[in-house]
C-alpha atoms as a PDB file:
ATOM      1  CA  UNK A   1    -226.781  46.664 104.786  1.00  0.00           C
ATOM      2  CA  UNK A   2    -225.822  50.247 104.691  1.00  0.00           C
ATOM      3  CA  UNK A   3    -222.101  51.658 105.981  1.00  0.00           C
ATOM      4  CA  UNK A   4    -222.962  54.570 108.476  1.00  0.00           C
ATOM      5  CA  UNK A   5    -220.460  56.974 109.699  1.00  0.00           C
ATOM      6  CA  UNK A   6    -221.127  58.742 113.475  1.00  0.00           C
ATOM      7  CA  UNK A   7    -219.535  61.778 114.186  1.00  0.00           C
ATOM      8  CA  UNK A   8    -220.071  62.576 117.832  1.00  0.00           C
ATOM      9  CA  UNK A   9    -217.643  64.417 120.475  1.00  0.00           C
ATOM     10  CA  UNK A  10    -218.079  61.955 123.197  1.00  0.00           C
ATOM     11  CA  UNK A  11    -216.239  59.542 120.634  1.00  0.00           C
ATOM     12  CA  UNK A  12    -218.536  56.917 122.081  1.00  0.00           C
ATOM     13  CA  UNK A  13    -220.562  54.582 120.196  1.00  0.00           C
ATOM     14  CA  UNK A  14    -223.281  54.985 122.202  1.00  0.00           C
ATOM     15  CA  UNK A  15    -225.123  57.679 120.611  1.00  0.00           C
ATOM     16  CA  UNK A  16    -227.935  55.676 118.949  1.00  0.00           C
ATOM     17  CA  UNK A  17    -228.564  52.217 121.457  1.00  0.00           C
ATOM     18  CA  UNK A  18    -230.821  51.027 118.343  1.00  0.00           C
ATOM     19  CA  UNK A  19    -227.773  50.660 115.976  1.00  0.00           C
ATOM     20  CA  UNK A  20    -226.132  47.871 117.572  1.00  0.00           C
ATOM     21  CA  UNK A  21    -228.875  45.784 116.958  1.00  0.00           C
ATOM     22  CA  UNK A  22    -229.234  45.971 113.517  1.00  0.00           C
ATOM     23  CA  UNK A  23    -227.245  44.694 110.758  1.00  0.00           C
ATOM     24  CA  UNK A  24    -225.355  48.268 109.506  1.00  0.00           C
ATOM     25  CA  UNK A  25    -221.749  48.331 109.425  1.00  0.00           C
ATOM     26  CA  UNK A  26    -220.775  51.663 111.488  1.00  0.00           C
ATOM     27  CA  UNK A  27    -217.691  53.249 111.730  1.00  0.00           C
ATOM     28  CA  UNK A  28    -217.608  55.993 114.817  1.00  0.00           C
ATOM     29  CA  UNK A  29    -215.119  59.353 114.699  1.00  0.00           C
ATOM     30  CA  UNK A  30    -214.568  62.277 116.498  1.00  0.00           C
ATOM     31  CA  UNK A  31    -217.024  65.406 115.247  1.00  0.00           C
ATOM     32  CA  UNK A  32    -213.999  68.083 114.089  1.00  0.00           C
ATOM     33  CA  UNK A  33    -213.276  69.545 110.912  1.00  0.00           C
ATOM     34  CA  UNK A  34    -210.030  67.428 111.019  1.00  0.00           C
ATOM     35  CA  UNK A  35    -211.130  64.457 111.060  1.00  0.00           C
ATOM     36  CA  UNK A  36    -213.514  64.864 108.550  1.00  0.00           C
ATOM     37  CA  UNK A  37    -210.414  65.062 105.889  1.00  0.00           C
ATOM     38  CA  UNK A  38    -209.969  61.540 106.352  1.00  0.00           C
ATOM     39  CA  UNK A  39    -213.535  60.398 107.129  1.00  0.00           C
ATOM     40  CA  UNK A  40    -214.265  56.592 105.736  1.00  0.00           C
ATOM     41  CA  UNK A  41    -216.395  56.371 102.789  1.00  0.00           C
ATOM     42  CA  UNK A  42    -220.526  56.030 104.270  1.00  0.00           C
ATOM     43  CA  UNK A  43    -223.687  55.450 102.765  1.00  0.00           C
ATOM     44  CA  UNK A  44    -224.877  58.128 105.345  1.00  0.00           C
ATOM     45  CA  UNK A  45    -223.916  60.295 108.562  1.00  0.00           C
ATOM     46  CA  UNK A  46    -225.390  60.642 111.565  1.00  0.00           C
ATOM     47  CA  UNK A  47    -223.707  63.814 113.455  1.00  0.00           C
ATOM     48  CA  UNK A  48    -224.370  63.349 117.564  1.00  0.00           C
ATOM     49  CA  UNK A  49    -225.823  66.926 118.487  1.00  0.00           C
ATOM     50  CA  UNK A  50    -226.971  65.770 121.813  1.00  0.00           C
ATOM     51  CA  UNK A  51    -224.705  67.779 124.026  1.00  0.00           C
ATOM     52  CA  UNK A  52    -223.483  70.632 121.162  1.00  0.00           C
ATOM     53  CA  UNK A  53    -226.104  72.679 119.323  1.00  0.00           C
ATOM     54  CA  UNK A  54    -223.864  75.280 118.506  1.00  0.00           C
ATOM     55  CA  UNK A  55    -221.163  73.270 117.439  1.00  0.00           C
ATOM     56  CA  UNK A  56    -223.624  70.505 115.485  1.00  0.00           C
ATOM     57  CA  UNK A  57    -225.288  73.213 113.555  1.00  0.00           C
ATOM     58  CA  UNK A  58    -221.863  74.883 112.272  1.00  0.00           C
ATOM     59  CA  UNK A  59    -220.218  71.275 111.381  1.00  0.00           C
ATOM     60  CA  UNK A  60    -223.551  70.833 109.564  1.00  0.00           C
ATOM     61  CA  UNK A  61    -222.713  73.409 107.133  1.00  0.00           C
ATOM     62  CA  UNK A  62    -219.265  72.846 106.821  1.00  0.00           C
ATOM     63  CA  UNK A  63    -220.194  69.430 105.787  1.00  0.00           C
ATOM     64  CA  UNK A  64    -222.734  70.613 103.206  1.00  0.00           C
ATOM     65  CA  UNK A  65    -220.439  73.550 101.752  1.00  0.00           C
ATOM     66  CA  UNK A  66    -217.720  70.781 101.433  1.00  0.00           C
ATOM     67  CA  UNK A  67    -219.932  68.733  98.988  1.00  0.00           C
ATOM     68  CA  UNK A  68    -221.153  66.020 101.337  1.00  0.00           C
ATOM     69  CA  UNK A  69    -223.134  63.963  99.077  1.00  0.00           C
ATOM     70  CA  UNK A  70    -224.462  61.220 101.068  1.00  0.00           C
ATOM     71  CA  UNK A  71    -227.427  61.894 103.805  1.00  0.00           C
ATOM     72  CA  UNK A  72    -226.999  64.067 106.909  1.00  0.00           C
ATOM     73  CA  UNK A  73    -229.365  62.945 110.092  1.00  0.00           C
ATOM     74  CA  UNK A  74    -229.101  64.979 113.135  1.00  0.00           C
ATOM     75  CA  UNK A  75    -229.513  62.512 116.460  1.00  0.00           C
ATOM     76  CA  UNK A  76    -230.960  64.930 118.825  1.00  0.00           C
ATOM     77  CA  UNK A  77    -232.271  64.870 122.165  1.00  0.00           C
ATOM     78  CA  UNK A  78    -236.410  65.965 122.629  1.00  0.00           C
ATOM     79  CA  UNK A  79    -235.512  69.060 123.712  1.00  0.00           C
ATOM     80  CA  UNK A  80    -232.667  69.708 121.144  1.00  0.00           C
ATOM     81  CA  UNK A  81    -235.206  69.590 118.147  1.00  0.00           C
ATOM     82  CA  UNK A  82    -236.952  73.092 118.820  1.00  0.00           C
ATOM     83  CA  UNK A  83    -233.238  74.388 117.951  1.00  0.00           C
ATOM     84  CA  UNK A  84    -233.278  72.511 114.836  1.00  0.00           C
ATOM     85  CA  UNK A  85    -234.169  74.847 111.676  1.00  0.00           C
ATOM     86  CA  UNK A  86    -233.940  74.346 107.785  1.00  0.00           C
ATOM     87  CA  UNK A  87    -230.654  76.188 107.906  1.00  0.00           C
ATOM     88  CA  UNK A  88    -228.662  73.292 109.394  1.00  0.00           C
ATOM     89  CA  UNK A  89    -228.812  71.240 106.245  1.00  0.00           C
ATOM     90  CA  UNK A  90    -229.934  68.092 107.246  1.00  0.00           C
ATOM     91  CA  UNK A  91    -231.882  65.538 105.613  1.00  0.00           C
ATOM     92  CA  UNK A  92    -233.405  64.336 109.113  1.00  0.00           C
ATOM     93  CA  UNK A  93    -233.673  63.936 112.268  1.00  0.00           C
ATOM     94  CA  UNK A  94    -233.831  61.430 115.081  1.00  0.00           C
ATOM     95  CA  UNK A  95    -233.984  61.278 118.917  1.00  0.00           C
ATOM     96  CA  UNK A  96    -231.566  59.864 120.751  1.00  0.00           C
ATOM     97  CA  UNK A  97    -233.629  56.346 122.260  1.00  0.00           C
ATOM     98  CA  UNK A  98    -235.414  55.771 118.289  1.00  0.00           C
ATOM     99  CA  UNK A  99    -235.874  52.052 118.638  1.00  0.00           C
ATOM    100  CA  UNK A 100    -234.263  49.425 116.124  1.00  0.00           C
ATOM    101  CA  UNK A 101    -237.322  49.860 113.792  1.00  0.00           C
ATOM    102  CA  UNK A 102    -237.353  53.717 113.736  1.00  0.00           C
ATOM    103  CA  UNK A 103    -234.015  54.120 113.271  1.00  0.00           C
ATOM    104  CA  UNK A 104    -233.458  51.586 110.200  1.00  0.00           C
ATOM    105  CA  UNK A 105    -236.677  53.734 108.544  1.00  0.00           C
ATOM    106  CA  UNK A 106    -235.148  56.655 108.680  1.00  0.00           C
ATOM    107  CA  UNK A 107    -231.745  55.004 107.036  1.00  0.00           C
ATOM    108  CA  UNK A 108    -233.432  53.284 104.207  1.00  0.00           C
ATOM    109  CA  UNK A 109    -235.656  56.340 103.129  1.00  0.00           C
ATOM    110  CA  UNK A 110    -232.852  58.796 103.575  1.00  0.00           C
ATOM    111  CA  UNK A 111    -230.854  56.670 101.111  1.00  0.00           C
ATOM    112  CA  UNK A 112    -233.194  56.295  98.819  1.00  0.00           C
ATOM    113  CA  UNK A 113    -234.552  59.763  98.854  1.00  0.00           C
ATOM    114  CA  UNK A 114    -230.543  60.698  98.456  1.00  0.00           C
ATOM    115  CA  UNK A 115    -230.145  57.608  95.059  1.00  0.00           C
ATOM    116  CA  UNK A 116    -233.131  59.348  93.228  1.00  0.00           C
ATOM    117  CA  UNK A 117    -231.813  62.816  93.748  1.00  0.00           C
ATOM    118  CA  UNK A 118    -229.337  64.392  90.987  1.00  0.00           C
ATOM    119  CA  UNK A 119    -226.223  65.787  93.452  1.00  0.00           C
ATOM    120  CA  UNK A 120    -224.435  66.973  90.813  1.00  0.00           C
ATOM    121  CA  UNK A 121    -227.175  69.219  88.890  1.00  0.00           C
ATOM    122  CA  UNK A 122    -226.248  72.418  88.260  1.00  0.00           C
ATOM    123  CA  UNK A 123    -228.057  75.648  87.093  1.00  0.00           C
ATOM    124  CA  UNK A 124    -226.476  77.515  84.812  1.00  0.00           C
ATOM    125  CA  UNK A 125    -228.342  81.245  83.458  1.00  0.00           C
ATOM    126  CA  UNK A 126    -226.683  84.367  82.600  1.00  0.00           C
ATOM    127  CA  UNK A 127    -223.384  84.539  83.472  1.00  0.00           C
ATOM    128  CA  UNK A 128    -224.125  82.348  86.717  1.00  0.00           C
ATOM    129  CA  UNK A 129    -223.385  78.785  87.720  1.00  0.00           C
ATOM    130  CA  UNK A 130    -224.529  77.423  90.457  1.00  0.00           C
ATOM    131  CA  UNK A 131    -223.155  73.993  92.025  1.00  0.00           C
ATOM    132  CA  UNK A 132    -226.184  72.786  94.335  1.00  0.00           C
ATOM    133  CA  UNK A 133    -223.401  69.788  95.428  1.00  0.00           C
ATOM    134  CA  UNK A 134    -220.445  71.801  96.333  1.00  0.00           C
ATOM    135  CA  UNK A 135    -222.523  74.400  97.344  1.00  0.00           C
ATOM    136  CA  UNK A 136    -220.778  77.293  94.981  1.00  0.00           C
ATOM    137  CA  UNK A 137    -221.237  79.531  92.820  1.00  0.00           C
ATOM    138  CA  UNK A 138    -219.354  81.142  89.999  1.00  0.00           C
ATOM    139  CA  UNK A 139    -220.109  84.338  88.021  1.00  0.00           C
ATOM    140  CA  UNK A 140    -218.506  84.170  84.713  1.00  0.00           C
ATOM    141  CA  UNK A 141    -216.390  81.665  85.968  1.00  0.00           C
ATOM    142  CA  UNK A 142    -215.023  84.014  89.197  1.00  0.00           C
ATOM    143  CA  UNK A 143    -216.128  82.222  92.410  1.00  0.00           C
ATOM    144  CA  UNK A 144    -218.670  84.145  94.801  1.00  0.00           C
ATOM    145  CA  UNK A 145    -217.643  83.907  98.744  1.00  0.00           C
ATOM    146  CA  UNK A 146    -221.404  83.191  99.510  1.00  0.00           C
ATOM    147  CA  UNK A 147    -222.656  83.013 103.111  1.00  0.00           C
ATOM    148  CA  UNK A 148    -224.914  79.482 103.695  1.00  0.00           C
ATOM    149  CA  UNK A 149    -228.200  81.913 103.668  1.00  0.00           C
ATOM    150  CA  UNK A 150    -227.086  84.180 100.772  1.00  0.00           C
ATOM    151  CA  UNK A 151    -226.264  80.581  98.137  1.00  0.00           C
ATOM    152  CA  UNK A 152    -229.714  79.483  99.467  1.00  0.00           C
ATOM    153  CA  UNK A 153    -231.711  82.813  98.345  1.00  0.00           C
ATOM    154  CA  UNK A 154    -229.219  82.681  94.998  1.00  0.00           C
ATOM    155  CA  UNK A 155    -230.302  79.539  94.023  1.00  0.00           C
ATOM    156  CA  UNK A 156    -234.039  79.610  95.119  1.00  0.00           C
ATOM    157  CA  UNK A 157    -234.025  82.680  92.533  1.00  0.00           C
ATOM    158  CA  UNK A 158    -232.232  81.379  89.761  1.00  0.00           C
ATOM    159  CA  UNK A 159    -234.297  78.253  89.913  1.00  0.00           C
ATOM    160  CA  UNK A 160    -237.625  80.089  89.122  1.00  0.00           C
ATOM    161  CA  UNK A 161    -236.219  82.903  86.493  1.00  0.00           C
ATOM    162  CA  UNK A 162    -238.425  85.920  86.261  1.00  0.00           C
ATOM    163  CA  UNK A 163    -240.477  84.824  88.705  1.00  0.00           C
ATOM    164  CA  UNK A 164    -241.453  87.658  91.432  1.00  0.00           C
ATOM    165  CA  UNK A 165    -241.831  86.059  95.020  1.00  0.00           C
ATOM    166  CA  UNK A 166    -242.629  88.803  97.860  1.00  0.00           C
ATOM    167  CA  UNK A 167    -240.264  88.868 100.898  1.00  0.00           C
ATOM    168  CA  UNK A 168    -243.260  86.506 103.238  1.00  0.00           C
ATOM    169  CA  UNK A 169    -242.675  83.898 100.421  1.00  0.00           C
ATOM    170  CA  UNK A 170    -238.901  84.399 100.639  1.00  0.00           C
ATOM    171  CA  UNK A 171    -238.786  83.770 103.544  1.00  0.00           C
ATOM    172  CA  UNK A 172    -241.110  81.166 103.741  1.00  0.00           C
ATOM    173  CA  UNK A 173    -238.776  79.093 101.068  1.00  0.00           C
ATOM    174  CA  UNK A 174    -235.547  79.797 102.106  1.00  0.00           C
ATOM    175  CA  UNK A 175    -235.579  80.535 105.858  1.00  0.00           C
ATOM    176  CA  UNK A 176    -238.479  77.845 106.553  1.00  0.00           C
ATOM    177  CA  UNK A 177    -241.704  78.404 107.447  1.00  0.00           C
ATOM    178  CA  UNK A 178    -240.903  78.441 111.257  1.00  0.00           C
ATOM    179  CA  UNK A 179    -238.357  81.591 111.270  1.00  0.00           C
ATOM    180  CA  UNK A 180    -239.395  84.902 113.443  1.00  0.00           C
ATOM    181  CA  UNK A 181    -237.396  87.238 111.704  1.00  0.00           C
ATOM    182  CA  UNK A 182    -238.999  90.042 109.660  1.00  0.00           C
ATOM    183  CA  UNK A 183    -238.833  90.375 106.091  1.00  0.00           C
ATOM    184  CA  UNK A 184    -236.249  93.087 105.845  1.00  0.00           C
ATOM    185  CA  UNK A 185    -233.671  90.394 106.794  1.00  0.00           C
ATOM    186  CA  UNK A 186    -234.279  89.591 102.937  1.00  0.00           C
ATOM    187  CA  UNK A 187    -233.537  92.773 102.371  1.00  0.00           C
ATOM    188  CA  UNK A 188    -230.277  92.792 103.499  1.00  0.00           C
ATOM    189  CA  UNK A 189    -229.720  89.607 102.182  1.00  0.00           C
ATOM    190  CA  UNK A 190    -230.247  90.717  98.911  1.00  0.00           C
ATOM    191  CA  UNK A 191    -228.071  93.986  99.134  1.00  0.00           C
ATOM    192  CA  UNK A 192    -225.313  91.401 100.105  1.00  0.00           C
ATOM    193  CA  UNK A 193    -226.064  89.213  97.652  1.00  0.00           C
ATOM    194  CA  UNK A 194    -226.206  92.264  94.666  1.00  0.00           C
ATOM    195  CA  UNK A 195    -222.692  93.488  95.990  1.00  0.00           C
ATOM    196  CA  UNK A 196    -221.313  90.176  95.985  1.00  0.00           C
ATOM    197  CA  UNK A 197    -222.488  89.591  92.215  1.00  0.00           C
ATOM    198  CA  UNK A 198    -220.697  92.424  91.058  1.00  0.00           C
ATOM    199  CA  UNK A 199    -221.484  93.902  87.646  1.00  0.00           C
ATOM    200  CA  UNK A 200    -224.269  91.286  87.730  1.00  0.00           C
ATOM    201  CA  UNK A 201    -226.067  92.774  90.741  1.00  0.00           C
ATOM    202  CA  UNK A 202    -228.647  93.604  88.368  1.00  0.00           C
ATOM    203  CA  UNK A 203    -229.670  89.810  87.723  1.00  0.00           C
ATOM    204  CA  UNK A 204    -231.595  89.869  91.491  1.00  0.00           C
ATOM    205  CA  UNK A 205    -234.478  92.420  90.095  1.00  0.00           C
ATOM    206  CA  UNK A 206    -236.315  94.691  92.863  1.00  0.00           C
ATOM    207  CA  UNK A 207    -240.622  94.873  91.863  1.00  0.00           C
ATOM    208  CA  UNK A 208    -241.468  97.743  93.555  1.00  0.00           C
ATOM    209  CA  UNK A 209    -243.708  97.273  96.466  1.00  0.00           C
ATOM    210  CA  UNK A 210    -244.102  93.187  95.490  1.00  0.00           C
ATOM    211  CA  UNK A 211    -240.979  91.699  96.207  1.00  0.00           C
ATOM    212  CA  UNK A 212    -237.457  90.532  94.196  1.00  0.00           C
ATOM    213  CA  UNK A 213    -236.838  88.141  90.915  1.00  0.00           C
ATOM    214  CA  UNK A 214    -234.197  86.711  89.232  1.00  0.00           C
ATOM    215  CA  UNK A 215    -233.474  88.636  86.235  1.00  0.00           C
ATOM    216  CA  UNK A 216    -232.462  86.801  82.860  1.00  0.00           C
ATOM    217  CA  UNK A 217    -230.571  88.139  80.221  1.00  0.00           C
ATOM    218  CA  UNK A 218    -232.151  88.326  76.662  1.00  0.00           C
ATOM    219  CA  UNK A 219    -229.859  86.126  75.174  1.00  0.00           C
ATOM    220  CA  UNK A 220    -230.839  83.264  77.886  1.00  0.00           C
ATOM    221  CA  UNK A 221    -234.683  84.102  77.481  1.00  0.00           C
ATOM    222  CA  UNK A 222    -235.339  81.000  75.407  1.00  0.00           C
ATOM    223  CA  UNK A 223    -234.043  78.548  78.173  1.00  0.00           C
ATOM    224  CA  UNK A 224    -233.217  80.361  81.280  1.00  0.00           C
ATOM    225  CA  UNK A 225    -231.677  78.218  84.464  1.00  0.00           C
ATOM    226  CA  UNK A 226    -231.312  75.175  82.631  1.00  0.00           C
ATOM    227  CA  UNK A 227    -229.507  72.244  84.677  1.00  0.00           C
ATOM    228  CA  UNK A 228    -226.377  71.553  83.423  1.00  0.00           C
ATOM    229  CA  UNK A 229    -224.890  68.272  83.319  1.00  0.00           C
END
């Protein structure tokens, strides 16, 4: 038996029918930054984006940039999930009428996915740490005011040290496979990125006419991006 934690607007506790007939304790609060100060302890959240995309997808990321380290699932309805993109920073995904068995699937593999993860691993290469909990990042110990996007490309570069990826494979990993934008908004995400790092804008290495890489300092070369405990 899992504790579950809605957060809906209607501050109803109707916004999963299934729920009530299984045997999770759930706790149901407003959907506002205010109330997630003193949000009960949960096993996982469900966040009611039925009637709000807008609003869903930009409490999504407050939660994750907050350090939110139990699952998110979205409950959306069937036409809500064409809105739904790997920016939101959920773990899943539901529909609003999921029957009993559906819905306690989704609970028990979210959980379990989120009790083999590591939430507090941390990479840590030249000069850079990166917090994939918190969602932060620190260059020699100075915090970097990091857009969502901009941590994501960060860390999907500092992961794979001196590895070149082209912009299609960019942003393939770190916009999703399913974004329409062009490349050059990797472009611009990396001249952000490179002004934000300061002296270190060097570390995110253009390869002319192949794409970008993390650079890594000679005295990291023997272990570069190692997690950090």
């Amino acid at each position: 038996m899992a504790q579950l934690l809605i957060l809906t607007p209607a501050a109803n506790d109707d916004v999963l029918p299934a729920l009530p007939l299984l045997s999770h304790r759930v706790r149901v609060i407003p959907a506002s930054p205010e109330q997630l100060v003193k949000a009960p302890e949960s096993d996982l959240v469900f966040l009611d984006a039925r009637t709000n995309l807008a609003g869903a997808k930009a409490l999504c990321q407050i939660l994750r940039t907050t350090g939110l380290s139990v699952p998110l699932v979205l409950v959306v309805t069937e036409g809500g999930l064409t809105a739904v993109t790997p920016d939101w920073g959920v773990d899943d995904v539901v529909l609003e009428h999921a029957g009993p068995a559906e819905v306690d699937a989704r609970i028990r593999l979210a959980i379990g996915r989120s009790q083999r993860s590591t939430p507090n691993e941390r990479i840590q290469t030249s000069g850079v740490v990166i917090d994939e909990a918190s969602y932060s990042a620190k260059v020699h110990g100075r915090p970097l005011d990091l857009t969502y996007k901009e941590f994501e490309l960060l860390r999907f570069l500092a992961a794979h040290p001196s590895r070149v990826f082209t912009r299609e494979q960019l942003l393939s990993e770190v916009w999703g496979y399913d974004y329409f934008g062009g490349t050059r908004t990797v472009d611009v995400h990396v001249r952000r990125l490179r002004a934000k790092l300061g002296d270190l804008e060097s570390l995110i290495g253009t390869v002319r006419n192949v794409g970008y890489r993390f650079n890594v300092h000679e005295d990291d070369e023997g272990a570069p991006a190692v997690p950090a405990r």
